[in-house]
C-alpha atoms as a PDB file:
ATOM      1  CA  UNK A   1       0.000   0.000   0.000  1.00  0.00           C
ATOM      2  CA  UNK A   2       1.202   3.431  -1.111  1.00  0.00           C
ATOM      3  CA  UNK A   3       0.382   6.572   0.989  1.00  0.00           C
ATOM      4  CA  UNK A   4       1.216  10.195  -0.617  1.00  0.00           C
ATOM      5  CA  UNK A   5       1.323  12.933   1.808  1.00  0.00           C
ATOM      6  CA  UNK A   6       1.841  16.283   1.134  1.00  0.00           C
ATOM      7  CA  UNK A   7       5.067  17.883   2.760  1.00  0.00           C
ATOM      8  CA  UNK A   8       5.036  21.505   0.989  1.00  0.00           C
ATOM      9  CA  UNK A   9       1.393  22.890   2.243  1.00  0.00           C
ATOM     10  CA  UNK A  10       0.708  23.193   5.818  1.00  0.00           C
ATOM     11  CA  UNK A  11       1.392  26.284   8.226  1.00  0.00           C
ATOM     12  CA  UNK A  12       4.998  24.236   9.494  1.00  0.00           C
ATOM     13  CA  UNK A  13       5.510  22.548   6.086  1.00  0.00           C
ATOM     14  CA  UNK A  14       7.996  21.090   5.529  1.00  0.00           C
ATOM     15  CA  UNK A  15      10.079  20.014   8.685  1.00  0.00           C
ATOM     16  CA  UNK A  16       6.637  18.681  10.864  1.00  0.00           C
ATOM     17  CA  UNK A  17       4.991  17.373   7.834  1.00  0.00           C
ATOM     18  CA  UNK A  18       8.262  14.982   7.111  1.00  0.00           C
ATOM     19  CA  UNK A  19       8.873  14.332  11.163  1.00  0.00           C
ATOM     20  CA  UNK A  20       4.915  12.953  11.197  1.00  0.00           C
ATOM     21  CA  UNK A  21       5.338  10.722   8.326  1.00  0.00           C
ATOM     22  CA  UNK A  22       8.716   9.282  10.219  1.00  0.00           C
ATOM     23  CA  UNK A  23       6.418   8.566  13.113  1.00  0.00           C
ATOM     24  CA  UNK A  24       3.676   7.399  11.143  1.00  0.00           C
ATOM     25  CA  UNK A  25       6.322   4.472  10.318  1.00  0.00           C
ATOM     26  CA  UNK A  26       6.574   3.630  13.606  1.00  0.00           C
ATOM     27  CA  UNK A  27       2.876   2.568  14.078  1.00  0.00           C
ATOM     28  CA  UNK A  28       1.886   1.297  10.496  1.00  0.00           C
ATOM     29  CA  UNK A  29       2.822  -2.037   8.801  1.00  0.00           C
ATOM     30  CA  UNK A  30       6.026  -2.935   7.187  1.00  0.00           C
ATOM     31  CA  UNK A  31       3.996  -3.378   3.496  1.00  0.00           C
ATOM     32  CA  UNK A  32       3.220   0.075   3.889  1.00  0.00           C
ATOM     33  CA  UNK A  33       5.000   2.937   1.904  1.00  0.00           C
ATOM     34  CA  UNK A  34       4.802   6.886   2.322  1.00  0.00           C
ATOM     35  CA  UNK A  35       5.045   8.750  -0.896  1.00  0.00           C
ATOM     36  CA  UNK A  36       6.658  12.228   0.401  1.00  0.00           C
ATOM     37  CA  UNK A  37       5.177  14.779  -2.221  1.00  0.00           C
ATOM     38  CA  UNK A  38       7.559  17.980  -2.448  1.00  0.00           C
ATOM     39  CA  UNK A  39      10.729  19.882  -2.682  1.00  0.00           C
ATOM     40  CA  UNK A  40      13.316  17.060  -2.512  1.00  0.00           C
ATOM     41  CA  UNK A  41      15.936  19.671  -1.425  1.00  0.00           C
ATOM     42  CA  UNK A  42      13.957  20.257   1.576  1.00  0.00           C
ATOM     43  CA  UNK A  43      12.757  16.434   2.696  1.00  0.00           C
ATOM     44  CA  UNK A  44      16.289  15.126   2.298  1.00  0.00           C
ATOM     45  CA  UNK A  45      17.563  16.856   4.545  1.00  0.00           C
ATOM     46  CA  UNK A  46      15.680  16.681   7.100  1.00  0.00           C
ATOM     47  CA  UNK A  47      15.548  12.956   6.596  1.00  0.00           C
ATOM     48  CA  UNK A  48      19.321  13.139   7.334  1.00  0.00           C
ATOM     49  CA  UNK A  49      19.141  14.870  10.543  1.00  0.00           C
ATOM     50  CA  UNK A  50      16.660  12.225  11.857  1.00  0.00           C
ATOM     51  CA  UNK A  51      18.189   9.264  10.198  1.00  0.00           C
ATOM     52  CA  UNK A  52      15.893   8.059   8.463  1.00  0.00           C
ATOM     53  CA  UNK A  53      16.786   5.825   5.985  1.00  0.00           C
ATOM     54  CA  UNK A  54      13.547   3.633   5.712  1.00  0.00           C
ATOM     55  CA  UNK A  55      12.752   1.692   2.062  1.00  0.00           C
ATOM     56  CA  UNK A  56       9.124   2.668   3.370  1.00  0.00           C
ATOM     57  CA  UNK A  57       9.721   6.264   2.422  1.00  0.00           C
ATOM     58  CA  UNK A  58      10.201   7.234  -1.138  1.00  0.00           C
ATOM     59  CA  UNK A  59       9.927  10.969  -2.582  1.00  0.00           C
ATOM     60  CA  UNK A  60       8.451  12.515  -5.629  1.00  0.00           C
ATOM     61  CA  UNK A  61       9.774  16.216  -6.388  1.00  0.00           C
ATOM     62  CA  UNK A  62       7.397  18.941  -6.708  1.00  0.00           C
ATOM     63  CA  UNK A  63       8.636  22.409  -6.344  1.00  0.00           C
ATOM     64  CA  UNK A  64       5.528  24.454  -6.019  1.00  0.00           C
ATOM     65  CA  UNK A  65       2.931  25.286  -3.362  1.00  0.00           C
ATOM     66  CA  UNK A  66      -0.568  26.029  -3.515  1.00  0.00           C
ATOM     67  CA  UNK A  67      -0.571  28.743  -1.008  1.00  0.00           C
ATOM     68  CA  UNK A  68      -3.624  28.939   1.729  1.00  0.00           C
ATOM     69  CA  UNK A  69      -5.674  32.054   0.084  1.00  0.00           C
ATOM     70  CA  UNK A  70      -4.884  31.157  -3.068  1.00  0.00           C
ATOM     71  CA  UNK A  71      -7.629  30.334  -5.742  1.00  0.00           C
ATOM     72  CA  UNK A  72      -8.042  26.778  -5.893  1.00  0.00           C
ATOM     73  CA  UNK A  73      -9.232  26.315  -9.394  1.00  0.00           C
ATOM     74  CA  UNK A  74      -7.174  28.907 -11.251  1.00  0.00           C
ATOM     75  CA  UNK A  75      -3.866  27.218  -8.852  1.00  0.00           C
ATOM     76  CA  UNK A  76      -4.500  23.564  -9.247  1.00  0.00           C
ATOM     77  CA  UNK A  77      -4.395  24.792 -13.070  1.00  0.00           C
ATOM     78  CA  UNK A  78      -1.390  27.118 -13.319  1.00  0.00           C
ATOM     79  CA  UNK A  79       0.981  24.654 -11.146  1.00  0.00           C
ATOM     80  CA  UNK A  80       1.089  21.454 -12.472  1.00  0.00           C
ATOM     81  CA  UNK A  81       4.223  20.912 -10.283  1.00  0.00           C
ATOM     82  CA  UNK A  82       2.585  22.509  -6.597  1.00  0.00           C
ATOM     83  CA  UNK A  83       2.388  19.135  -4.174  1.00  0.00           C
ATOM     84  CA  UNK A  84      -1.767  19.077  -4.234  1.00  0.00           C
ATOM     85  CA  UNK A  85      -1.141  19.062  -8.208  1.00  0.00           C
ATOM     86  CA  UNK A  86       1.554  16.522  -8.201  1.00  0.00           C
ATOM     87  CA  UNK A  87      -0.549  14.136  -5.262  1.00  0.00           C
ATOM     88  CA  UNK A  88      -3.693  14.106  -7.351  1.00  0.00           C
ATOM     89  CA  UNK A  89      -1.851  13.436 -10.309  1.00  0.00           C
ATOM     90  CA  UNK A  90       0.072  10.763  -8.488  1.00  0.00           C
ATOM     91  CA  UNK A  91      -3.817   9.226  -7.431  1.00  0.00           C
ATOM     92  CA  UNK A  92      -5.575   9.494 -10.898  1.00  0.00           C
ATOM     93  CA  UNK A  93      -2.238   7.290 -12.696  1.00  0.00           C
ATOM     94  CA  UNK A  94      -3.233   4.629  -9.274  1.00  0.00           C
ATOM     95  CA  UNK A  95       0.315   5.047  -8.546  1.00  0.00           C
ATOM     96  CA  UNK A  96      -0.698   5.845  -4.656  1.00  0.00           C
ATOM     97  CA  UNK A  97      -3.685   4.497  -3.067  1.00  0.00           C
ATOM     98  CA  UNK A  98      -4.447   7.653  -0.957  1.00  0.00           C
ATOM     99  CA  UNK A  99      -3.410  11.491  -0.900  1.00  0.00           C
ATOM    100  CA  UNK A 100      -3.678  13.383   2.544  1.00  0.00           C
ATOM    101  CA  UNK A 101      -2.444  17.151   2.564  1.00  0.00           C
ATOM    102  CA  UNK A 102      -2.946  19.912   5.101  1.00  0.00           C
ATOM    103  CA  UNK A 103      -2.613  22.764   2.725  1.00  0.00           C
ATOM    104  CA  UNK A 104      -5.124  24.698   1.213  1.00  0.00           C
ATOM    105  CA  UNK A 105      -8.789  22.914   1.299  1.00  0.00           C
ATOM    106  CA  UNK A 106     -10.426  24.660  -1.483  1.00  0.00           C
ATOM    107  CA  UNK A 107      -7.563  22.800  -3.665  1.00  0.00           C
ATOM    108  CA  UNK A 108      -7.816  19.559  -2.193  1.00  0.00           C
ATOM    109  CA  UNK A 109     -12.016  19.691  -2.574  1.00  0.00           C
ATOM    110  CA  UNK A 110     -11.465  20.308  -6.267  1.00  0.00           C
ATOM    111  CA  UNK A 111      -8.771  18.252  -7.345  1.00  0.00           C
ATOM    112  CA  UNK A 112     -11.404  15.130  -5.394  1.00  0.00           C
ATOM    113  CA  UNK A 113     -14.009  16.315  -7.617  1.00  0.00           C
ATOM    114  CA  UNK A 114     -12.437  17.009 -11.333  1.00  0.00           C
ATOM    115  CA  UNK A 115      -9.628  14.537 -10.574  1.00  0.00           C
ATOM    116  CA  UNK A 116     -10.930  11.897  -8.723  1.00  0.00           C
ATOM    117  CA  UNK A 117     -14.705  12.212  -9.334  1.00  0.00           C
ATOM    118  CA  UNK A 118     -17.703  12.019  -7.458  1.00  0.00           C
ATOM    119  CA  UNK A 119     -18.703   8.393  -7.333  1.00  0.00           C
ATOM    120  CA  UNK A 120     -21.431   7.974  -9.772  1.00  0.00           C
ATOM    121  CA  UNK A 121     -25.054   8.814  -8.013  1.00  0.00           C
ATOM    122  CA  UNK A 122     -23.409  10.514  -4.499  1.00  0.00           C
ATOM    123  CA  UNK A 123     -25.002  14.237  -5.365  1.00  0.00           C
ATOM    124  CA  UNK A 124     -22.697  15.996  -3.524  1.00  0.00           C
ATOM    125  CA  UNK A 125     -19.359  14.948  -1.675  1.00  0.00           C
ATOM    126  CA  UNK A 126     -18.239  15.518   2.047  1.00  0.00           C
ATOM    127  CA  UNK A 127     -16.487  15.907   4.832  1.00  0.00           C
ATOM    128  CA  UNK A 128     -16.960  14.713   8.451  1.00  0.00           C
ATOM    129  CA  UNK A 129     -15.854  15.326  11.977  1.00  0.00           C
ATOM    130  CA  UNK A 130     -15.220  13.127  14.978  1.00  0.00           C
ATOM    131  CA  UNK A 131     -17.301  14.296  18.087  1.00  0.00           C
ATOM    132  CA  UNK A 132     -15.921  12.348  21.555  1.00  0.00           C
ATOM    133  CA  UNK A 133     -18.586  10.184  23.411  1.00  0.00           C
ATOM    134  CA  UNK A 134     -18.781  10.304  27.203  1.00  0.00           C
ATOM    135  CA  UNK A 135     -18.640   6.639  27.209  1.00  0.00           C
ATOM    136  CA  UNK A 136     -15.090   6.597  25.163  1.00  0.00           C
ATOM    137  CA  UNK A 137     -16.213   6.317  22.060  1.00  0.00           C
ATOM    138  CA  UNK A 138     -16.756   8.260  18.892  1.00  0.00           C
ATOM    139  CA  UNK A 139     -19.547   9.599  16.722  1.00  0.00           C
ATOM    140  CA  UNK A 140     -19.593  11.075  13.173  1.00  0.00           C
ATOM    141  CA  UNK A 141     -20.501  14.463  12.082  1.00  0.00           C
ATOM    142  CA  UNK A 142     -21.580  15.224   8.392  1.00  0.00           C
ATOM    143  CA  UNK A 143     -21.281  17.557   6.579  1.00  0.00           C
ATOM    144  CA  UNK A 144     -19.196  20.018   8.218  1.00  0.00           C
ATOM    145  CA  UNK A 145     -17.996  22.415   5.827  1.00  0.00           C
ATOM    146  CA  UNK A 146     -17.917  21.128   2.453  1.00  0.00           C
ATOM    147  CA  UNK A 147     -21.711  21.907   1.623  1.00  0.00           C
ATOM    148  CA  UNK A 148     -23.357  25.022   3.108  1.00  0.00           C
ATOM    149  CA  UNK A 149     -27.246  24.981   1.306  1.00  0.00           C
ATOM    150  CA  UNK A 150     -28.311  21.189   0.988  1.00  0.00           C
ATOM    151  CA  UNK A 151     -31.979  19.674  -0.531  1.00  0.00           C
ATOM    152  CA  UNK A 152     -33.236  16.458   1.793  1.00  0.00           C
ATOM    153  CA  UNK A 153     -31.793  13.809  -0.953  1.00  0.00           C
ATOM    154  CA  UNK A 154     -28.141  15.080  -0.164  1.00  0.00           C
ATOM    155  CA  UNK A 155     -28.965  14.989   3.865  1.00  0.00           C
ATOM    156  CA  UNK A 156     -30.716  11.487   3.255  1.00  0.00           C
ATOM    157  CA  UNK A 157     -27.196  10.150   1.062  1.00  0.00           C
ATOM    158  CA  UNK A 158     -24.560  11.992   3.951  1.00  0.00           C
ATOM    159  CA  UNK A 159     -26.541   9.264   6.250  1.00  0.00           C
ATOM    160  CA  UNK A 160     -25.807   6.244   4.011  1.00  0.00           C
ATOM    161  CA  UNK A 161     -21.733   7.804   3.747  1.00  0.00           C
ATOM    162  CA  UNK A 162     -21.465   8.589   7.274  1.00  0.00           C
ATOM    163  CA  UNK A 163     -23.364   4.665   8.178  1.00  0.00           C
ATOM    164  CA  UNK A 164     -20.608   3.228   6.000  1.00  0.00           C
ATOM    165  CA  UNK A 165     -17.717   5.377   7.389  1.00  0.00           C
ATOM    166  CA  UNK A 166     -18.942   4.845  11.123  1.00  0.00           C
ATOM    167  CA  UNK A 167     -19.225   1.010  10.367  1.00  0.00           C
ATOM    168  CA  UNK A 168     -15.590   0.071   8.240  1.00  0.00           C
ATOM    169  CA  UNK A 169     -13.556   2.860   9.430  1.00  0.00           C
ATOM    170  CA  UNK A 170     -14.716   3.463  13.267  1.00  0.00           C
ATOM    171  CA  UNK A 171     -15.882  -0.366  13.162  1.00  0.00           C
ATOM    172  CA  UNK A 172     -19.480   0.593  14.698  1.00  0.00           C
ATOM    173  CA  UNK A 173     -22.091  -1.525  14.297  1.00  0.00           C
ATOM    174  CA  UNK A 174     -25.108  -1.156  12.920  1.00  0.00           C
ATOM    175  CA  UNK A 175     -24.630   2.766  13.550  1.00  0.00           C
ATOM    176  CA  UNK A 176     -27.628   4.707  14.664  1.00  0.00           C
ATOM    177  CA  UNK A 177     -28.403   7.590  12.273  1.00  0.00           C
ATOM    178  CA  UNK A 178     -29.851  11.226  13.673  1.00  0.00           C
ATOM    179  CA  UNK A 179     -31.003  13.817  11.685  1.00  0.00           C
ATOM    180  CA  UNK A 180     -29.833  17.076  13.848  1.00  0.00           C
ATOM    181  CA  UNK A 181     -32.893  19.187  14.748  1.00  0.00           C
ATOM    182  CA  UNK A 182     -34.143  21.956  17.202  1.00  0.00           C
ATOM    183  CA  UNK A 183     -36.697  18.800  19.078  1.00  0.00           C
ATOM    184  CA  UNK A 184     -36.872  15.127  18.812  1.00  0.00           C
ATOM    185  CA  UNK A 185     -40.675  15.401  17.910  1.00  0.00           C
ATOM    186  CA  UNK A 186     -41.300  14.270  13.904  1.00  0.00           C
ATOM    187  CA  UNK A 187     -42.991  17.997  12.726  1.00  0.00           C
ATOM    188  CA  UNK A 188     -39.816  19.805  13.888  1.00  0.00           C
ATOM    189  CA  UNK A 189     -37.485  21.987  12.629  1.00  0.00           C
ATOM    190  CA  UNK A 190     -37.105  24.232   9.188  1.00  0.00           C
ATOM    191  CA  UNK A 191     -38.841  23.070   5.789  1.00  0.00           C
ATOM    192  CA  UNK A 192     -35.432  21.118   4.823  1.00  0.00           C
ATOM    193  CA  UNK A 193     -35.472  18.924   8.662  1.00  0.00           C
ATOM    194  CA  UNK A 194     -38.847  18.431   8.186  1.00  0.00           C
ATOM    195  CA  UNK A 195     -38.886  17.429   4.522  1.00  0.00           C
ATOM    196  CA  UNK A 196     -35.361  14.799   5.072  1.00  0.00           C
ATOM    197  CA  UNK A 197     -37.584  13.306   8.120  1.00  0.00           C
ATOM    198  CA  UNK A 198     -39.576  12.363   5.646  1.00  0.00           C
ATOM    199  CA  UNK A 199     -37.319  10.734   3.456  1.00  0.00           C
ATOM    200  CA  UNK A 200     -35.558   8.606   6.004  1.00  0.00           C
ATOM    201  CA  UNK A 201     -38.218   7.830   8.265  1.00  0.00           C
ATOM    202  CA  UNK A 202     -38.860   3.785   7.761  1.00  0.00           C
ATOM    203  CA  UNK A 203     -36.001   3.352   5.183  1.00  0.00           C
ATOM    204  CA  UNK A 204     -33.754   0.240   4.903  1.00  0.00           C
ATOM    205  CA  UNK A 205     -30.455   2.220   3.848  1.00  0.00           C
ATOM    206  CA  UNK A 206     -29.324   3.204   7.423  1.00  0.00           C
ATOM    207  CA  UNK A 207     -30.707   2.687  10.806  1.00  0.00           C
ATOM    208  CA  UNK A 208     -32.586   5.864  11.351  1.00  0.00           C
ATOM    209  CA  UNK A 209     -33.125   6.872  14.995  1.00  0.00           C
ATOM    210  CA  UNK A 210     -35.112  10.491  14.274  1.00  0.00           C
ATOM    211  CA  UNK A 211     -34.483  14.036  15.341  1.00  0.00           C
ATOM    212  CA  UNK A 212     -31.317  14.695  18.143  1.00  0.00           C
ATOM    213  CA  UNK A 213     -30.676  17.642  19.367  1.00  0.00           C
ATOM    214  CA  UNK A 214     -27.637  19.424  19.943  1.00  0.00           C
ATOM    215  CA  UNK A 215     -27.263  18.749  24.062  1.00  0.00           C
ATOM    216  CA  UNK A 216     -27.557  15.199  22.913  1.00  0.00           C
ATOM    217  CA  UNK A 217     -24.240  15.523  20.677  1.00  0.00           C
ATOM    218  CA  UNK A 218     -22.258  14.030  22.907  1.00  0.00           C
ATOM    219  CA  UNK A 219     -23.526  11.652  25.129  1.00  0.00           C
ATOM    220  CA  UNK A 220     -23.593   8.999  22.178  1.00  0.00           C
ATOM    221  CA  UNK A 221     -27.898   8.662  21.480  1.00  0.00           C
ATOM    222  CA  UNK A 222     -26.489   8.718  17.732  1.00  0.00           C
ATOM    223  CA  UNK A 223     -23.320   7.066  16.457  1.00  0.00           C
ATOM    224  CA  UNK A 224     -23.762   9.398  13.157  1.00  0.00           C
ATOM    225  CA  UNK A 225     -25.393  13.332  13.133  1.00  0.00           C
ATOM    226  CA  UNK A 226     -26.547  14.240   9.982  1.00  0.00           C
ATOM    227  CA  UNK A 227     -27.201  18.302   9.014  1.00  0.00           C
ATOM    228  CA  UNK A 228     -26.235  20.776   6.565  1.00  0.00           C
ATOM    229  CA  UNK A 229     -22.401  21.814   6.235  1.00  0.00           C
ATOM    230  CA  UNK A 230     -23.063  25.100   7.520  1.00  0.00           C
ATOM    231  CA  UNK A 231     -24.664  23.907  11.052  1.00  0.00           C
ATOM    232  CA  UNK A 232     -21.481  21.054  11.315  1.00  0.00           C
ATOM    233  CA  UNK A 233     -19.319  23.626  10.473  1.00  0.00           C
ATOM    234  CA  UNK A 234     -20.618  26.364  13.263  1.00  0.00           C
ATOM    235  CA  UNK A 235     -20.443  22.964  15.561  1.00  0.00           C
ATOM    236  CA  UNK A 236     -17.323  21.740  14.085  1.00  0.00           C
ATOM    237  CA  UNK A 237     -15.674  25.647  15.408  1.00  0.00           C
ATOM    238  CA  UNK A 238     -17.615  25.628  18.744  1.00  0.00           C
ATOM    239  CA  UNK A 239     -16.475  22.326  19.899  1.00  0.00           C
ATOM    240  CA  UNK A 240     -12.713  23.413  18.659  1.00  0.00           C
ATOM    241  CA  UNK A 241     -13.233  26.798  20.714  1.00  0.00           C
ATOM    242  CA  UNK A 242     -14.268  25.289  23.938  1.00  0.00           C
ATOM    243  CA  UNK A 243     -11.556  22.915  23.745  1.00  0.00           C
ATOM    244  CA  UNK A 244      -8.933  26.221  23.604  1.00  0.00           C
ATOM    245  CA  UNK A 245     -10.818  27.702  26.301  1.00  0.00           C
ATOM    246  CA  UNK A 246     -10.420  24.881  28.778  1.00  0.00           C
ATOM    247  CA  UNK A 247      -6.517  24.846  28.239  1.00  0.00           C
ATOM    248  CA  UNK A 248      -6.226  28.897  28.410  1.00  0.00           C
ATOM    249  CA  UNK A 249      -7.909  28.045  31.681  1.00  0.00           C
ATOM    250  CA  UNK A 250      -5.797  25.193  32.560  1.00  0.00           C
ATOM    251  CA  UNK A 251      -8.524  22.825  32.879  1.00  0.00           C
ATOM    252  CA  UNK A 252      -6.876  19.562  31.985  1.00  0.00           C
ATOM    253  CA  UNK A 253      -9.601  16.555  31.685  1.00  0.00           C
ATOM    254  CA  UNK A 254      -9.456  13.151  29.844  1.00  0.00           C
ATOM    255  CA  UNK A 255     -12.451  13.867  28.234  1.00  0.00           C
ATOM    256  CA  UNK A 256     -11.895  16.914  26.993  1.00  0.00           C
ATOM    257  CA  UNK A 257      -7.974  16.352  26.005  1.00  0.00           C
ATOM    258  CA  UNK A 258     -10.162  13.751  23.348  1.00  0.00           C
ATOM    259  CA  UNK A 259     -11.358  17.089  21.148  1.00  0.00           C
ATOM    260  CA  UNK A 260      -7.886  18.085  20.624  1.00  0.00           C
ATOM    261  CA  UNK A 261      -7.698  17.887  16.361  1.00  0.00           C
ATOM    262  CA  UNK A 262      -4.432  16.370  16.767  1.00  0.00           C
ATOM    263  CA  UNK A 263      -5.925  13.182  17.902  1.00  0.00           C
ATOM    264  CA  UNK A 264      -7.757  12.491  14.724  1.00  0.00           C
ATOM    265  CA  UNK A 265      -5.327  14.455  12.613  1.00  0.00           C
ATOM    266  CA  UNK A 266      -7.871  14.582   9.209  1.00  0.00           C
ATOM    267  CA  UNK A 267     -10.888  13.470   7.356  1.00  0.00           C
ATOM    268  CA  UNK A 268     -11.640  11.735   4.447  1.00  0.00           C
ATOM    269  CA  UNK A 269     -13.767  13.175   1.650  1.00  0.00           C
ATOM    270  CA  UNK A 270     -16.193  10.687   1.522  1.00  0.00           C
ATOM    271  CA  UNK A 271     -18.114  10.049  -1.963  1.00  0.00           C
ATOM    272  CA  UNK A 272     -15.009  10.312  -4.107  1.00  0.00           C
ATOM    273  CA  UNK A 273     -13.729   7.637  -6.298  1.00  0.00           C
ATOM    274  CA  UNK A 274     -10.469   7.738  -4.627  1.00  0.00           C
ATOM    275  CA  UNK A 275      -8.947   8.220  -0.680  1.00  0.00           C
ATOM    276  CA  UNK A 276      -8.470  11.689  -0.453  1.00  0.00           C
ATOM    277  CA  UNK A 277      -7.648  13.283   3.389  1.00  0.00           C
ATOM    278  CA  UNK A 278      -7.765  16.168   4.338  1.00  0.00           C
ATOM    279  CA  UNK A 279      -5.860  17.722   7.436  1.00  0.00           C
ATOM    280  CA  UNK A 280      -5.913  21.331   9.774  1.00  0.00           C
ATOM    281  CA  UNK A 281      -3.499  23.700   8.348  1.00  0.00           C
ATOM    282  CA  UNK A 282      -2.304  24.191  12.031  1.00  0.00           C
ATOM    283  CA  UNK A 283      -0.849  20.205  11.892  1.00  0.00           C
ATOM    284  CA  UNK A 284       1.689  19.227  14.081  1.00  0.00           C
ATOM    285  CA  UNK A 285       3.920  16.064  13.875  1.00  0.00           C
ATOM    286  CA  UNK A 286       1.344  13.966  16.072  1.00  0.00           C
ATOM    287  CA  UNK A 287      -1.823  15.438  13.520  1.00  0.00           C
ATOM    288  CA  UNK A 288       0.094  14.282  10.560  1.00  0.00           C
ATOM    289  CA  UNK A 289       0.943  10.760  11.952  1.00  0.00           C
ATOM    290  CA  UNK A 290      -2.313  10.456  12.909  1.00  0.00           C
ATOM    291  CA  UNK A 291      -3.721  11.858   9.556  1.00  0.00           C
ATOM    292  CA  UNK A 292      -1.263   8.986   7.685  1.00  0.00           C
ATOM    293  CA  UNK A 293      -2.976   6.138  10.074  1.00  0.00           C
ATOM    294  CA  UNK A 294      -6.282   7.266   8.926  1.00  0.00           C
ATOM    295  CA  UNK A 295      -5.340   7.153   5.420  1.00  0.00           C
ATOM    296  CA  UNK A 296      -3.932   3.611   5.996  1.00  0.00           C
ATOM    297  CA  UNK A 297      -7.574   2.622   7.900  1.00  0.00           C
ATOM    298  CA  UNK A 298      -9.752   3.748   5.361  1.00  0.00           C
ATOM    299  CA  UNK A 299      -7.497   2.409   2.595  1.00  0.00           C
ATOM    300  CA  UNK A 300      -7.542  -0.729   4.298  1.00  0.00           C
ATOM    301  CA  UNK A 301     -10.785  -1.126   5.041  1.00  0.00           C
ATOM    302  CA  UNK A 302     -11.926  -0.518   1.136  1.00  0.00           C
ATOM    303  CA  UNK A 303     -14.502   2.130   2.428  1.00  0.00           C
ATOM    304  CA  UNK A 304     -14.612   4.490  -1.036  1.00  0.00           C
ATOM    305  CA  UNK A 305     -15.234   0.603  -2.825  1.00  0.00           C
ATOM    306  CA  UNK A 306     -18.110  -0.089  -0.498  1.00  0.00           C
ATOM    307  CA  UNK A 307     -19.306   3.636  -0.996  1.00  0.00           C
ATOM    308  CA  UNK A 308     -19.118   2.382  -4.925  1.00  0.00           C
ATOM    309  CA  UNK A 309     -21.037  -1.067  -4.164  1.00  0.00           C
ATOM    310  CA  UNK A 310     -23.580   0.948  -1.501  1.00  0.00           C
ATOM    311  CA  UNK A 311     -24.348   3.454  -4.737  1.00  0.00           C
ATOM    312  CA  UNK A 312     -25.227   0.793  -7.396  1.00  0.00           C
ATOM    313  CA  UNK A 313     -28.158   0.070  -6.274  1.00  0.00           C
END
């Protein structure tokens, strides 16, 4: 198994990104390669300094970067040789079976859809995030980000992604669904809630539990939350901000050391045709080694194939 990661893009590219791949190595299998995507002046170097001299490292020179506030479109197009570029390039020849970056997001959104591809009949692709359980565990949250105005087909099809995420990748099963609402009761919410109820209410896609509402986010009444990308992303922020406030304040907690990012380090764009992961701009070396094991988890578990298989029907 190949993994390309992108060591130009990232706000302490390229020193942490290559120091997270080393100990990436240290917790994935030996059949395992990392495909370092950048300057190779730069991630020789520091390869040295560590020595490192793995055969599960190999590098592929690109010179450019696609900075943060840069276009996406017009950059993808005018720098064949940036990193994002190069990775998705790398992906579409099947000459890596994933491509993780923490640069610029808008770039790494559209080189998944006009390089990769949506998976034929997934409307629109996205994103999720990992919300800690009081219990230990984990649920889903999609979409956060990725797709701001949605119709109640795209909510009802984030359910079936984030069912088969929750299930191969998180190994949950038989993951209860919620749609997230402002009450539990059937006639709530706005015309789009109301209308998705609708939809999923007595289907055999996903095991549908009905409305939750935000206090129940985290106490684990649904193993996946379903809503629009602009509520996940608002929820997405808030959970990150209370997390900051409780170290400013010095408040150090099991639970709460669980929303640090860097525990989780990226997430997958699900509904692509290939593994594309995305990762915080703000990365350290623990966020990128745990953004590579994710790559490796969802490459190994053959979730965009099941997405495919899941789709056919």
């Amino acid at each position: 198994m190949k993994l390309g990661l992108d060591i130009n893009s990232g706000d302490f590219a390229p020193e942490t990104n290559v120091l997270g791949a080393i100990l990436a190595l240290e917790e994935l299998p030996e059949d395992v390669e990392l495909v370092l995507i950048g300057k190779e002046s730069d991630i020789q170097p520091i390869l040295s300094k560590k020595n490192c001299t793995s055969k599960q490292i190999s590098i592929v020179n690109a010179v450019d970067t696609i900075g943060m506030e840069e276009h996406p479109t017009r950059a993808l197009r005018q720098k064949p040789n940036s990193s994002i570029s190069k990775g998705f390039e790398l992906l579409a020849k099947k000459q890596i079976d994933s491509f993780s970056s923490t640069g610029n997001t808008g770039a790494m959104l559209v080189g998944a859809m006009y390089v990769a591809h949506a998976i034929p009949g997934v409307i629109r692709p996205c994103i999720t995030s990992v919300l800690p359980i009081l219990n230990g565990g984990d649920s889903i949250l999609l979409d956060v980000g990725t797709n701001a105005d949605c119709k109640p087909d795209v909510l009802y099809q984030f359910a079936i992604l984030g069912s088969l995420f929750a299930t191969h990748v998180k190994g949950i099963d038989n993951p209860k669904v919620g749609l997230l609402n402002i009450g539990e009761e059937e006639g709530k919410g706005n015309l789009l809630t109301q209308s998705t109820y609708k939809l999923m209410k007595g289907t055999d896609d996903f095991n549908f539990i009905g409305n939750v509402e935000s206090r129940d986010l985290f106490n684990g009444k649904a193993d996946v939350v379903v809503c629009d990308g602009f509520t996940g992303n608002i929820i997405l922020k808030e959970a990150e901000a209370l997390y900051s406030i409780t170290k400013k304040l010095g408040f150090n907690d099991p639970y709460f050391e669980r929303f640090n990012y860097e525990n989780y380090g990226g997430t997958p764009i699900l509904g692509v045709n290939s593994d594309v992961i995305i990762g915080h701009g703000i990365s350290n070396d623990i966020a990128i080694k745990n953004m590579m094991k994710l790559a490796y988890h969802v490459a190994e578990s053959k979730l965009t194939k099941k997405i495919k298989e899941a789709f056919k029907q």
